[in-house]
C-alpha atoms as a PDB file:
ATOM      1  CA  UNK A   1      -1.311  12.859 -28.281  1.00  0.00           C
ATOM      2  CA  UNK A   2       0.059  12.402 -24.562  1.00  0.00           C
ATOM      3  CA  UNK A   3      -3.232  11.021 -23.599  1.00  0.00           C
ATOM      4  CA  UNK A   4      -3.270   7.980 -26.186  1.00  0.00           C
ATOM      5  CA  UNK A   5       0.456   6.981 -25.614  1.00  0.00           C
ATOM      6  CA  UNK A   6      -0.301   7.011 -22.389  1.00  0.00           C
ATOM      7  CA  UNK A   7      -3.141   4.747 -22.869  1.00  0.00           C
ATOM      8  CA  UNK A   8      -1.186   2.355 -25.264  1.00  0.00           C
ATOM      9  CA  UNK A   9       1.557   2.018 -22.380  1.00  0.00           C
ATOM     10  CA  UNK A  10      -1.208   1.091 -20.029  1.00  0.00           C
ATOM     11  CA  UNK A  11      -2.192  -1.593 -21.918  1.00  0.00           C
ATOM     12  CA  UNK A  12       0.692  -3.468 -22.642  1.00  0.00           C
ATOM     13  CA  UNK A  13       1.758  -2.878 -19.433  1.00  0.00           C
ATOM     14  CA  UNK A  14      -1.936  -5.194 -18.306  1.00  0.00           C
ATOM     15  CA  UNK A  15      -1.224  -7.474 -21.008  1.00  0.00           C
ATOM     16  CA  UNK A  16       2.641  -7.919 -20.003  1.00  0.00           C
ATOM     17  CA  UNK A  17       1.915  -8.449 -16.230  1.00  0.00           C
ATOM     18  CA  UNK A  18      -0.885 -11.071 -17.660  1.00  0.00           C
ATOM     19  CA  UNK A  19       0.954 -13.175 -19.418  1.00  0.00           C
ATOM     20  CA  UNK A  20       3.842 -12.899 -16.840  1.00  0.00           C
ATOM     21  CA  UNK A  21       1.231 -14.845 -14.382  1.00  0.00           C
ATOM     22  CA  UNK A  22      -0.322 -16.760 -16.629  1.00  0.00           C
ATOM     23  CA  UNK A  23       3.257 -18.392 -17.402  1.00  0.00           C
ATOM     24  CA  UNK A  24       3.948 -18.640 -13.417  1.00  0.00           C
ATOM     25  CA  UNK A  25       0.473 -20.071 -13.165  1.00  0.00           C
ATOM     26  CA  UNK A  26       0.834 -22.416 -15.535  1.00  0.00           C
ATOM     27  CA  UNK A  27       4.215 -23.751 -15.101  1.00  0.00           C
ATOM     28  CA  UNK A  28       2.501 -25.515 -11.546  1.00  0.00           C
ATOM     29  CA  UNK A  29       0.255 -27.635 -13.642  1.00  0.00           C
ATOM     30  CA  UNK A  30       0.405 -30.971 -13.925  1.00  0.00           C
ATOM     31  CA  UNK A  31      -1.162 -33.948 -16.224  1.00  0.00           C
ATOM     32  CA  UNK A  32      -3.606 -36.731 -14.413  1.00  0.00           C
ATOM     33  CA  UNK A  33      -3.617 -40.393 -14.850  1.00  0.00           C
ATOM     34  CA  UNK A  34      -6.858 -42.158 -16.239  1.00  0.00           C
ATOM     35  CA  UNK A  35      -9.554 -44.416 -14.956  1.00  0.00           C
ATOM     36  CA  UNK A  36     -12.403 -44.818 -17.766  1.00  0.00           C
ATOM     37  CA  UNK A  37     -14.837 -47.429 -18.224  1.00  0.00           C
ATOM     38  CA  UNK A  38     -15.444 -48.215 -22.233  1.00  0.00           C
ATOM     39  CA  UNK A  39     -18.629 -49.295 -23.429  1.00  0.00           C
ATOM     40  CA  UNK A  40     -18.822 -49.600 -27.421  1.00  0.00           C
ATOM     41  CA  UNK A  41     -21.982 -49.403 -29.073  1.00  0.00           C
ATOM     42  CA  UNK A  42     -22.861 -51.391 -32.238  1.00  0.00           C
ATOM     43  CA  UNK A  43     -25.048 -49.865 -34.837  1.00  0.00           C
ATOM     44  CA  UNK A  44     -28.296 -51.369 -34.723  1.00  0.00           C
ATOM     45  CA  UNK A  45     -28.727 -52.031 -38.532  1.00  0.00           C
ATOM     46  CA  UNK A  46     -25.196 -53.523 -38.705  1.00  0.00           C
ATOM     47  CA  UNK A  47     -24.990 -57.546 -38.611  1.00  0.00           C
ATOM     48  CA  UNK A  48     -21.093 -57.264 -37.805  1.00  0.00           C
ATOM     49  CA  UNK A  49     -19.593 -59.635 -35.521  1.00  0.00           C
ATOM     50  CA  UNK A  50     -20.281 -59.116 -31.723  1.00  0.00           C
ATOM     51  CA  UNK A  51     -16.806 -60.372 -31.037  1.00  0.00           C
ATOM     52  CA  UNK A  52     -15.074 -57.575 -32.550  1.00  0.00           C
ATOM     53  CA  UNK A  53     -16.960 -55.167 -30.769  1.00  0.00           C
ATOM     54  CA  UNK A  54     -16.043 -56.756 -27.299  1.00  0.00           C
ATOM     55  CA  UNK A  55     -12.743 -56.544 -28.402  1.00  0.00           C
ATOM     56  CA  UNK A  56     -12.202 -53.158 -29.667  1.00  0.00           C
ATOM     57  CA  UNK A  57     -13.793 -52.325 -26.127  1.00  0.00           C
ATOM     58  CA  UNK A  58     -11.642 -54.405 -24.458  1.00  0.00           C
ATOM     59  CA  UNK A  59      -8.660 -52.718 -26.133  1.00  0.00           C
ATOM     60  CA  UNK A  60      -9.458 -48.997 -25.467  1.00  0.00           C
ATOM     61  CA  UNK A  61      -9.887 -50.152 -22.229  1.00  0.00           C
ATOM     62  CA  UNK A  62      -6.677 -51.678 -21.356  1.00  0.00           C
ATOM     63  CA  UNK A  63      -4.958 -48.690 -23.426  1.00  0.00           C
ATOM     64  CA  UNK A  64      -6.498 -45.980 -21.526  1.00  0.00           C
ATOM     65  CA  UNK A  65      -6.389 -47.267 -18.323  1.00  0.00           C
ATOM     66  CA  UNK A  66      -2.692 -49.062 -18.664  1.00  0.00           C
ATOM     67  CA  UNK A  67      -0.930 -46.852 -20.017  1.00  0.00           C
ATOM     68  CA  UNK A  68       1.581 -44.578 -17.868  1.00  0.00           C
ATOM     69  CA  UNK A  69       0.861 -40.694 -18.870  1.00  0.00           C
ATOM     70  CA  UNK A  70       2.976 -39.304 -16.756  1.00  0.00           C
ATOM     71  CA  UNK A  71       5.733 -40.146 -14.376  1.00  0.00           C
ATOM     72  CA  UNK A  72       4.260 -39.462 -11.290  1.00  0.00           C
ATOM     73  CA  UNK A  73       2.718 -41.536  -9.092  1.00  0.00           C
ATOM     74  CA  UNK A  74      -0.732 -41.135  -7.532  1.00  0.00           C
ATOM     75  CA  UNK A  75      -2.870 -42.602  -5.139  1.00  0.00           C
ATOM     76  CA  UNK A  76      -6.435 -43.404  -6.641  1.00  0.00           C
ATOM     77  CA  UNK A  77      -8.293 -40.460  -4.717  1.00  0.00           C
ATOM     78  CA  UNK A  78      -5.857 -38.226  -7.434  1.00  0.00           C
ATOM     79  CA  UNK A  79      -6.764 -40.166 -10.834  1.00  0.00           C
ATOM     80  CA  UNK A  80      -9.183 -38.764 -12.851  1.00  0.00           C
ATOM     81  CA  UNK A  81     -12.675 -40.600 -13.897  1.00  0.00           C
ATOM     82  CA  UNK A  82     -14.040 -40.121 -17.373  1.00  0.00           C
ATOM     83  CA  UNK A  83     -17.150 -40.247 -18.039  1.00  0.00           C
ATOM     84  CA  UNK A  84     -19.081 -40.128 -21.556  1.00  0.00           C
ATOM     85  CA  UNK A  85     -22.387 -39.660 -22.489  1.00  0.00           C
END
């Protein structure tokens, strides 16, 4: 009976310490600003406008790259590029 308290105590003793640096770790984190390039693509079968499509692209565009998302302010080697495939 010694033996398995002894092993229970162990182990929340690893999981306290863990989540004690995992908080320490991640109060030091902080958010990145944006830089994406948009590209929309149109169904093929679809006759919609071509105009709308520009501008929903253009939109996401300015929204994701104008808007402030945090209040800190980098220099351009520290924003981050998205990329999608």
């Amino acid at each position: 009976m010694k033996i398995k308290k002894h092993k229970t105590l162990t182990l929340n003793l690893h999981v306290i310490i863990i989540l004690i640096i995992l908080t320490v770790f991640g109060l030091n984190l902080n958010a990145q600003e944006l830089r994406c390039d948009v590209q929309i693509q149109k169904p093929q079968a679809q006759s919609g406008s071509e105009q709308l499509f520009q501008s929903m692209q253009r939109s996401v565009y300015e929204f994701m790259n104008t808007r402030k998302w945090t209040n800190i302010i980098l220099k351009t080697m520290n924003v981050l590029s998205v990329l999608s495939l």
